[in-house]
Protein backbone atom coordinates (compact mmCIF):
# COMPACT_ATOMS: atom_id res chain seq x y z
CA UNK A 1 145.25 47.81 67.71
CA UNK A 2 147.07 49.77 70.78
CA UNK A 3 149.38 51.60 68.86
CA UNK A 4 150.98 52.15 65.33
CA UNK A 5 153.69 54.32 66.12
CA UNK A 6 156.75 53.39 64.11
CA UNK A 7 159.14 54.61 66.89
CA UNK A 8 159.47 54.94 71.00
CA UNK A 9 162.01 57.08 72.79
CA UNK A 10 164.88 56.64 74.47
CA UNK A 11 165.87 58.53 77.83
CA UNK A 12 168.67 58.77 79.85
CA UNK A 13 169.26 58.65 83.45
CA UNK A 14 168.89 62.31 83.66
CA UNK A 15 165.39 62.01 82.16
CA UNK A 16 166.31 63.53 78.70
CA UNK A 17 165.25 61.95 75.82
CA UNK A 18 168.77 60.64 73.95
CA UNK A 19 167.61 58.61 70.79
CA UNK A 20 164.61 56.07 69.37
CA UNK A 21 163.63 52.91 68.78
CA UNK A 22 161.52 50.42 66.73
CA UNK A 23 158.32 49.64 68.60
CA UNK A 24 158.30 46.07 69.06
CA UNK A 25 155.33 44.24 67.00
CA UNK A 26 153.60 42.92 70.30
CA UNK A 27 152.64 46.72 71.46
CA UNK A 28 150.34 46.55 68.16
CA UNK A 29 148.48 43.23 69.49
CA UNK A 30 144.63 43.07 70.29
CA UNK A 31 144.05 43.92 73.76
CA UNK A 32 141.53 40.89 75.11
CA UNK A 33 141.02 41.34 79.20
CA UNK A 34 139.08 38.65 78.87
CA UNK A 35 141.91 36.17 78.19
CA UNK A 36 144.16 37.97 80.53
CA UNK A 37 141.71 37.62 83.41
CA UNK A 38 141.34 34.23 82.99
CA UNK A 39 145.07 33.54 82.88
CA UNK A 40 145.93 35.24 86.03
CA UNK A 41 143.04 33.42 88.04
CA UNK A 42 144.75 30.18 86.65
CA UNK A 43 148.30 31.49 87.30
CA UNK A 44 147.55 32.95 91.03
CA UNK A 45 145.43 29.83 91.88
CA UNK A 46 149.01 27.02 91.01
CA UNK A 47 150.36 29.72 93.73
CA UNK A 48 148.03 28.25 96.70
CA UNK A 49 149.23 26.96 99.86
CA UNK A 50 147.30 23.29 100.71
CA UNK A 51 145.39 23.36 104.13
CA UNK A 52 144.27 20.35 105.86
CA UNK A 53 142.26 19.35 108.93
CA UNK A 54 144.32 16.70 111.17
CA UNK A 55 143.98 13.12 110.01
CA UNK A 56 143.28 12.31 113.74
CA UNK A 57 140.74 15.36 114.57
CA UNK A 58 137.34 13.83 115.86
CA UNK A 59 139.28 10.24 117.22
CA UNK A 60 140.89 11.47 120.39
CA UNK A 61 138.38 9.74 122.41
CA UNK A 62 138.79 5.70 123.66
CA UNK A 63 134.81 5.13 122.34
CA UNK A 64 133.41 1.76 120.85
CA UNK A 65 129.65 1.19 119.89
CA UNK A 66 127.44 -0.54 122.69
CA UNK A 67 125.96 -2.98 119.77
CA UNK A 68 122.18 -3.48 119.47
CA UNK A 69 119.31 -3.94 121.61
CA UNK A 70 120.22 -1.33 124.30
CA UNK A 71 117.63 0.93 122.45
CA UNK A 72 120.06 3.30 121.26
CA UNK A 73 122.25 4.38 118.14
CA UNK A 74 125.38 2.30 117.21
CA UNK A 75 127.30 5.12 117.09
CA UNK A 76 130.46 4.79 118.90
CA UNK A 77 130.30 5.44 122.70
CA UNK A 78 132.88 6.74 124.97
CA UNK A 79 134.42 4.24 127.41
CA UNK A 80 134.72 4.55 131.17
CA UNK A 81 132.46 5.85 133.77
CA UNK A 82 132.21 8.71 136.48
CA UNK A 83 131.74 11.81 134.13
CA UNK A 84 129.67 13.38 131.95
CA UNK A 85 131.53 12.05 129.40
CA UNK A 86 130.84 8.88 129.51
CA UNK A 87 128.49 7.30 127.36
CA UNK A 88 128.32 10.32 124.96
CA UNK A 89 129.03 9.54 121.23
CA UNK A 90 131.85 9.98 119.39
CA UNK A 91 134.00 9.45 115.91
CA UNK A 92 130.83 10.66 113.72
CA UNK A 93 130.56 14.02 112.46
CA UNK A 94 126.80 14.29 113.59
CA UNK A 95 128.56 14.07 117.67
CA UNK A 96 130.07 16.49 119.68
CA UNK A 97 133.58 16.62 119.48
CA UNK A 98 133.48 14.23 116.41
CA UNK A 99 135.23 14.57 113.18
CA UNK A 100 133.98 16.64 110.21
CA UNK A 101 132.37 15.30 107.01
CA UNK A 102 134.82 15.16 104.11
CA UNK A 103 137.89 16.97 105.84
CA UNK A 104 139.91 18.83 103.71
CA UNK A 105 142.84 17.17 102.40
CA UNK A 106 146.14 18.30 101.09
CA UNK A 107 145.96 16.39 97.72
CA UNK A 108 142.69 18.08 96.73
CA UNK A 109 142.83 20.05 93.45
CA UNK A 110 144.04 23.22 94.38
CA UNK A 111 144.17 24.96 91.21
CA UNK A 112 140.63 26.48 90.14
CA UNK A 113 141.13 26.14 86.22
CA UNK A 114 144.49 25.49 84.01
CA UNK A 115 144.84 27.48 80.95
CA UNK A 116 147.53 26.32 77.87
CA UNK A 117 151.08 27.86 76.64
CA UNK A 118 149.58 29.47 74.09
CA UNK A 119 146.73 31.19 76.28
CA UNK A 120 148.97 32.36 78.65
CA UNK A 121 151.28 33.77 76.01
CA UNK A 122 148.68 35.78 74.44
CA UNK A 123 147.37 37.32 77.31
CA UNK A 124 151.25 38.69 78.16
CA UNK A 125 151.08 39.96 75.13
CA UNK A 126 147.87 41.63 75.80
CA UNK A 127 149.07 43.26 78.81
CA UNK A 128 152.20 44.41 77.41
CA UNK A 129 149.93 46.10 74.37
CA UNK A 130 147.89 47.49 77.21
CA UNK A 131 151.39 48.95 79.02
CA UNK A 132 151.61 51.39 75.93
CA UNK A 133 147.75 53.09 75.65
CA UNK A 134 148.00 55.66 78.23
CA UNK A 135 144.12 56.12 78.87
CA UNK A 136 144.54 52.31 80.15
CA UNK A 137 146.99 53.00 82.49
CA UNK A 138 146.01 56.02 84.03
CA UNK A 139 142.44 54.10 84.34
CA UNK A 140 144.45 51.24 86.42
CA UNK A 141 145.16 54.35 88.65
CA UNK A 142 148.58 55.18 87.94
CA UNK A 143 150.08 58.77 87.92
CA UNK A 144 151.31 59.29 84.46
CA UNK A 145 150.55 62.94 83.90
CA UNK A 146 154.67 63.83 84.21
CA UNK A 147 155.85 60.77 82.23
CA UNK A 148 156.96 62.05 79.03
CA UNK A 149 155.79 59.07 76.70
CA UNK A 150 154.28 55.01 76.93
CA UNK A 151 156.14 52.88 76.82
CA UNK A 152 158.80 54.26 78.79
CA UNK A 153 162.37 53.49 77.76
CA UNK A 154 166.05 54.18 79.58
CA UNK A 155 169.22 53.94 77.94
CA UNK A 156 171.32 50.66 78.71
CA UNK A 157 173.05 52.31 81.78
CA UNK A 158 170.61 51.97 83.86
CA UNK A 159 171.02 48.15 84.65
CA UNK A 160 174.69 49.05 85.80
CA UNK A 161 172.86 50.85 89.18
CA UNK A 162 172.91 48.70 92.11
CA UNK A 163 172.17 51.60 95.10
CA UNK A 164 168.57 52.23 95.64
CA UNK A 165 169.30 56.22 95.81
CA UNK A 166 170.19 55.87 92.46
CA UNK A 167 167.34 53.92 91.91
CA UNK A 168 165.45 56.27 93.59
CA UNK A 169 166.36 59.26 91.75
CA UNK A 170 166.31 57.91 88.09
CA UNK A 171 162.32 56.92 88.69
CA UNK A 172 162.30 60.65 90.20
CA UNK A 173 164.09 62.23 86.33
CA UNK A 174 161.60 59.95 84.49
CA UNK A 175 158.41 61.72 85.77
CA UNK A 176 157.21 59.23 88.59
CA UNK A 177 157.59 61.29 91.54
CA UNK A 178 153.67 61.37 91.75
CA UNK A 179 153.94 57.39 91.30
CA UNK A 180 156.10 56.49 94.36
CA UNK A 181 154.24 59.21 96.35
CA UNK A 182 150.77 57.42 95.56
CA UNK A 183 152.18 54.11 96.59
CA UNK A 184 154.07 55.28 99.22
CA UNK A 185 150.44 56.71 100.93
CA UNK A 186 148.34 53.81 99.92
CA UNK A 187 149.86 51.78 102.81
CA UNK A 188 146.75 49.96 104.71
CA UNK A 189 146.48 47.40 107.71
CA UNK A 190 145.57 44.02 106.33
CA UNK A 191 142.21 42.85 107.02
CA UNK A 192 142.24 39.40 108.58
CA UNK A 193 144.38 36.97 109.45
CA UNK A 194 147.11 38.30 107.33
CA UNK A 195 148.22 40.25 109.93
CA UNK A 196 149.91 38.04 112.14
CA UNK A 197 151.22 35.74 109.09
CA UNK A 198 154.54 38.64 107.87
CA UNK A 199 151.46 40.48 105.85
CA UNK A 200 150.24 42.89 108.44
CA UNK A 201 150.48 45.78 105.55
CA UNK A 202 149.31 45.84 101.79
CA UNK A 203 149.81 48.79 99.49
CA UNK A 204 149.17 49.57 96.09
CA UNK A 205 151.54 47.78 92.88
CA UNK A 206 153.73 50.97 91.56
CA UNK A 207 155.79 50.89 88.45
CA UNK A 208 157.42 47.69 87.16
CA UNK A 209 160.89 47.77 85.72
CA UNK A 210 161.55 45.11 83.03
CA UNK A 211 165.01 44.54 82.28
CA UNK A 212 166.94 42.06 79.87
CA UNK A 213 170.54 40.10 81.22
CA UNK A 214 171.87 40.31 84.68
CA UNK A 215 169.63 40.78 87.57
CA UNK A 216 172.33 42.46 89.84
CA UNK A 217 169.79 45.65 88.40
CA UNK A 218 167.13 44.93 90.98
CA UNK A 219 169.52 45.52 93.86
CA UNK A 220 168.62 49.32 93.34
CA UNK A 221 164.67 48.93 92.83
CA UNK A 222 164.00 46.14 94.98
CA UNK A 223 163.53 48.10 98.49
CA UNK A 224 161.87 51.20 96.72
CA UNK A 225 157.56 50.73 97.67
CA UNK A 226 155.68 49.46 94.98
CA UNK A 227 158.50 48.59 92.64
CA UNK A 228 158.72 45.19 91.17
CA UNK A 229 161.24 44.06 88.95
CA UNK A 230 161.23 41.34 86.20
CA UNK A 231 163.62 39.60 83.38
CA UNK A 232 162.16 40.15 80.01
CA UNK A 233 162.34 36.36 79.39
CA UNK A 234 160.13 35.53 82.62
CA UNK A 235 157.17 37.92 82.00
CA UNK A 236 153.98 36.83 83.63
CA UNK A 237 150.81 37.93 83.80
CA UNK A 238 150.69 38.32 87.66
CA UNK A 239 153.31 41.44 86.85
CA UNK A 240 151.87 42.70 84.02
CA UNK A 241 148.43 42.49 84.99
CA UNK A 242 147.89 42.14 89.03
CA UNK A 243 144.37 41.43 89.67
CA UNK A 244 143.78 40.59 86.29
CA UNK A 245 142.88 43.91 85.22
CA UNK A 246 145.58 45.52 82.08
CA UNK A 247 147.55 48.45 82.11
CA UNK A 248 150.44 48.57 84.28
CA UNK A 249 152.80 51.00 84.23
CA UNK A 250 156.18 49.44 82.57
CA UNK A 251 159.73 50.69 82.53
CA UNK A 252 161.94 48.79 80.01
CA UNK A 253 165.62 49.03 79.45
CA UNK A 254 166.46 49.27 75.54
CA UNK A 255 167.69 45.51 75.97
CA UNK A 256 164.61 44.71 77.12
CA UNK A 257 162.83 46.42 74.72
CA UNK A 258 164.63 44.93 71.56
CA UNK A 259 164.62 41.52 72.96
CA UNK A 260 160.34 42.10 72.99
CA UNK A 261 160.53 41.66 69.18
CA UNK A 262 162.49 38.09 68.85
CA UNK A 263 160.14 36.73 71.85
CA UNK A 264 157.08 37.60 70.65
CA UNK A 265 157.01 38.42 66.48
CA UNK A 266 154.94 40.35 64.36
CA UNK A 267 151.35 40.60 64.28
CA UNK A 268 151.38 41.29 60.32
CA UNK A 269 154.01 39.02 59.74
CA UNK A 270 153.37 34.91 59.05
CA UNK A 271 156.39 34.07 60.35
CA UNK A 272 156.77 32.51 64.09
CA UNK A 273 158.62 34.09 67.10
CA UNK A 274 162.03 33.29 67.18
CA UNK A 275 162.28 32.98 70.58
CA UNK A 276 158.59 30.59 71.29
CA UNK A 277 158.20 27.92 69.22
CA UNK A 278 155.01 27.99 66.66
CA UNK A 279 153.88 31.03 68.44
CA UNK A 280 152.04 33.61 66.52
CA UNK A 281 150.69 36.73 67.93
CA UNK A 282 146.68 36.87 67.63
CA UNK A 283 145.57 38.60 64.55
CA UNK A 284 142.08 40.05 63.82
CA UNK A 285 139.94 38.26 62.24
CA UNK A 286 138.06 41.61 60.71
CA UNK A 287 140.14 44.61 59.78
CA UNK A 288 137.48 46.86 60.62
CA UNK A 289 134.56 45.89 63.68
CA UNK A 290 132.14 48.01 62.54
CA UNK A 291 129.76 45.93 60.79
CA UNK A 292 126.90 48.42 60.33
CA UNK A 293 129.68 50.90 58.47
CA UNK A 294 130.82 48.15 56.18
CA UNK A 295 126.78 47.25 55.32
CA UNK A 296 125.80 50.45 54.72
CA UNK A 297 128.92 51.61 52.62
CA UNK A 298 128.50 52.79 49.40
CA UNK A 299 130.82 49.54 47.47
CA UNK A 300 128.38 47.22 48.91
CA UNK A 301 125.17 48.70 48.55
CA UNK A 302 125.89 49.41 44.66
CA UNK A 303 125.73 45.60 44.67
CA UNK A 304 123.04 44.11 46.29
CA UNK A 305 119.84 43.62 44.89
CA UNK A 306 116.62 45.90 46.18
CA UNK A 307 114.09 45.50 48.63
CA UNK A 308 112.00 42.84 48.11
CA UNK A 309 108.65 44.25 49.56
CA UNK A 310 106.45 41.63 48.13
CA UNK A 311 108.78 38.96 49.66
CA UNK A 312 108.93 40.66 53.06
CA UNK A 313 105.32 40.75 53.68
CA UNK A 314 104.48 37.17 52.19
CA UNK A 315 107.19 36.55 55.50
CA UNK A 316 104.88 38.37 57.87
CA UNK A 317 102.18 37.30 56.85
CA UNK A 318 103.17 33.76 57.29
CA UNK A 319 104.74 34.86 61.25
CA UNK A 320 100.84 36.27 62.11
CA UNK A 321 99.65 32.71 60.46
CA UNK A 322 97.96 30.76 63.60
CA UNK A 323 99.11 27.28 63.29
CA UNK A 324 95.82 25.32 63.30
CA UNK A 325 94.88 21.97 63.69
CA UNK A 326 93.17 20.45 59.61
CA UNK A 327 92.07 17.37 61.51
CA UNK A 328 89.99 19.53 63.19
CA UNK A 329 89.62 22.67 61.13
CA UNK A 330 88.13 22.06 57.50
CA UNK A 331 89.34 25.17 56.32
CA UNK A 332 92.67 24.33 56.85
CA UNK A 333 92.40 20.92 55.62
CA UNK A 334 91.32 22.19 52.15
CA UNK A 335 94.23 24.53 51.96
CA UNK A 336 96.29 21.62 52.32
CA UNK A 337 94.40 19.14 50.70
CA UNK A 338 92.46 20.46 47.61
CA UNK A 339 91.03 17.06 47.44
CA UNK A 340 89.70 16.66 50.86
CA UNK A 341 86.29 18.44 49.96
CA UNK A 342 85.35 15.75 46.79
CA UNK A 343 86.27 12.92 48.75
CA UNK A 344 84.07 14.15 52.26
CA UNK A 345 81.43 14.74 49.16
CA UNK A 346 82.12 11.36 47.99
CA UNK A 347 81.89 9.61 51.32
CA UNK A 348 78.33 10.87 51.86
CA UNK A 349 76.75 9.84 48.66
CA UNK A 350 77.99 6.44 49.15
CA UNK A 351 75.49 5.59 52.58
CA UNK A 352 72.64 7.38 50.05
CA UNK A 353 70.79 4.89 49.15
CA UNK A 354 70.24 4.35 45.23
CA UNK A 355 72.61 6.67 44.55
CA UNK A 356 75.48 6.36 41.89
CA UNK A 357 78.20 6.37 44.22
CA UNK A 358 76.70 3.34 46.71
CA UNK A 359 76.04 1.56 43.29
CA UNK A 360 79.77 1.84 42.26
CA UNK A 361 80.75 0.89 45.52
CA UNK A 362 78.52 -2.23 45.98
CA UNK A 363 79.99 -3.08 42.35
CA UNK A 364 83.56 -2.81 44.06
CA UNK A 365 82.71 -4.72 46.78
CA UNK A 366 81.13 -7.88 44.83
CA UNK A 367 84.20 -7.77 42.17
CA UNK A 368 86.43 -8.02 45.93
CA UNK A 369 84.43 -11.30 46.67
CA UNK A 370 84.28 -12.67 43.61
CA UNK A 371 87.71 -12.22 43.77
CA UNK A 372 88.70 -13.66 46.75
CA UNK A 373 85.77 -16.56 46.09
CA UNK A 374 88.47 -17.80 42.93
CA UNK A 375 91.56 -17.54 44.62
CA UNK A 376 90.04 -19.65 47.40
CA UNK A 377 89.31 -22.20 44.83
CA UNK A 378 92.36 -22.20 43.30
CA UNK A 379 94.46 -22.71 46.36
CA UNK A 380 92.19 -25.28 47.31
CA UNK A 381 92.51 -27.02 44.10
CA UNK A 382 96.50 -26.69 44.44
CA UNK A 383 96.90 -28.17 47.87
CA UNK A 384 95.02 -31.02 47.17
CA UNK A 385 97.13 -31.76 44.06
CA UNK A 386 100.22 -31.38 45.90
CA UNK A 387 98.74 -33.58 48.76
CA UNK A 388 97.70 -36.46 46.27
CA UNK A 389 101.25 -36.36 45.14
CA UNK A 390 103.19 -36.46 47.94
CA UNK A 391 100.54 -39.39 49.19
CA UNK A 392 101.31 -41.78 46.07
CA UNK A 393 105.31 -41.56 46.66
CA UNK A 394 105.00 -41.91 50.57
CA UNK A 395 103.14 -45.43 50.19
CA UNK A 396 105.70 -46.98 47.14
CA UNK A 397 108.58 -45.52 49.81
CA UNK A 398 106.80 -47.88 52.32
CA UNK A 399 106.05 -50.87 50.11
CA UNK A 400 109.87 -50.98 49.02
CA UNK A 401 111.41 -50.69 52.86
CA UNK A 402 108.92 -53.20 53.71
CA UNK A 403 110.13 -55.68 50.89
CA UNK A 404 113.54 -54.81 51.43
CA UNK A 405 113.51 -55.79 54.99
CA UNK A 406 111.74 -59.28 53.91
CA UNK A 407 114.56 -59.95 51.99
CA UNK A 408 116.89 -59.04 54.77
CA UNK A 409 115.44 -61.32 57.04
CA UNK A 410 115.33 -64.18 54.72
């Protein structure tokens, strides 16, 4: 969380503080730069201007290939004759004066990544939580040591200003004199071709005034360095966070303020923002992070069951184990197999001759013949009966087609 205060002040345009607010609900929302930075690379990278090579560039030549059996490529040749020229190739990207290999084209995807509604929502909400934590802000290099409080708030009045003096001077009353001088210094030649393109000089982002209604407001801010103004309903990342990095310094009107609460909600409420529909702010998942606090506490150690030492070094034991091979290893394959020693045992004795075991198994082996000896015969003794059976019907089948066709032909 970013904050818990209950309440923010309210100042006037002579800088004195003239009442208090409710803190919106999004100031108290987890602070992830991680989501932020991802939704202004998405958000600056829809903002890029398509560049193309010339759909002609490389084909300005008359060429045409010579064919084959001249010895040379069939790459296309210039035409003509009495230069240098002549003959040379052309149209392929490996010639001089040829076009490129895959030219840049103006329908190529532009945009780096795309991010959802919902992403992009949290992370304004992010950077608005960050607005309030002072440390972040003065780490984004800001001058805040004269501003009274974060967030700053001014009284409704200010959006009736429309001259920048007055402008000028109300930024002055709220503490950012240091501000506007830092921004106002920061001015730097561009580096590259920038210059020559109506960006020949960048400077650093000063405060940004947020205010809720009419717009008529940023007639007094607009021309001041640094300044940037935005509608409460049309915050974006790319304001709140330039660079992707949190912590801007915010001024909000106590419209603008107020309105924070119907477009964004509650963190510890259930309910939806009024203003975005099905949008709920993120909410922690733990209450508190610190894991090894939690372990370690008191409640849950009365409850879990001691150290099991026995347990724990049956478990090293077993990671030291080598894993060996009982095909090869007869150790092994007695730990596994209990049996494997009486049946190697077993296998012996039987190529002893006279002993017990080759007698038992020559036993085995004439019960297995005998065996197979009477099933032989019985097969044997079955196919012939079925064969003698199916012989006897066969010839009366014959005998009665044969009479039957005698009778026929008589």
């Amino acid at each position: 969380m970013s904050t818990v205060r209950p309440c923010v002040g309210v100042y006037d345009l002579s800088g004195r503080r003239c009442g208090t607010l409710p803190l919106p609900g999004v100031f108290a929302a987890a602070i992830r730069p991680d989501l932020v930075a991802a939704a202004w690379r998405s958000s600056s990278s829809s903002s890029r201007q398509p560049y193309a090579v010339s759909s002609s560039a490389g084909r300005s030549s008359s060429a045409a290939s010579w064919g084959t059996g001249r010895a040379v490529s069939r790459v296309p040749r210039v035409k003509g004759g009495g230069s240098h020229r002549c003959g040379q190739g052309a149209y392929g990207n490996m010639c001089r004066g040829g076009g490129l290999f895959g030219p840049t084209r103006v329908w190529r995807r532009w945009c780096s990544s795309s991010s959802s509604s919902s992403s992009r929502r949290h992370a304004v909400a992010a950077a608005l939580a960050a607005a309030a934590v002072p440390a972040l802000v003065a780490a984004r290099g800001h001058k805040v040591e004269e501003v009274k409080e974060l967030p700053l708030v001014v009284e409704q009045r200010a959006q009736q200003l429309r001259k920048t003096r007055e402008g000028l001077l109300l930024l002055q009353q709220l503490g950012l004199q240091q501000e506007l001088q830092r921004v106002r210094c920061s001015s730097k030649l561009r580096a590259g071709r920038g210059k020559s393109r109506s960006r020949r000089f960048r400077s650093k982002r000063g405060p940004l005034l947020v205010y809720e209604g009419d717009k008529s407001v940023s007639r007094a801010f607009r021309n001041i360095p640094g300044v940037d103004c935005c509608s409460v309903e049309r915050l974006s990342v790319l304001l709140l966070a330039p660079g992707g990095v949190v912590g801007r310094l915010c001024v909000f009107t106590a419209a603008a303020l107020q309105q924070l609460q119907q477009l964004f909600g509650d963190p510890a409420s259930l309910a939806a923002a009024a203003r975005k529909q099905q949008y709920h702010l993120l909410r922690p998942l733990l209450q508190n992070c610190d894991v090894a606090r939690v372990v370690n506490s008191d409640e849950v150690q009365a409850v879990l069951r001691p150290q099991q030492q026995q347990q724990q070094q049956q478990q090293q034991q077993q990671r030291r184990r080598q894993h060996k091979n009982l095909l090869t290893n007869a150790a092994v394959l007695r730990r596994v197999n209990p049996a494997a020693a009486n049946l190697k045992r077993n296998a012996k004795l039987q190529q002893q001759t006279g002993s017990k075991q080759q007698q038992l198994l020559q036993h085995k082996k004439q019960q297995v013949r005998l065996h197979r000896r009477a099933h032989r015969r019985a097969a044997k003794a079955f196919m012939q009966q079925i064969r003698a059976a199916f012989s006897d019907t066969a010839q009366a089948n014959i005998a009665a087609a044969k009479q039957q066709q005698q009778q026929l032909q008589a």
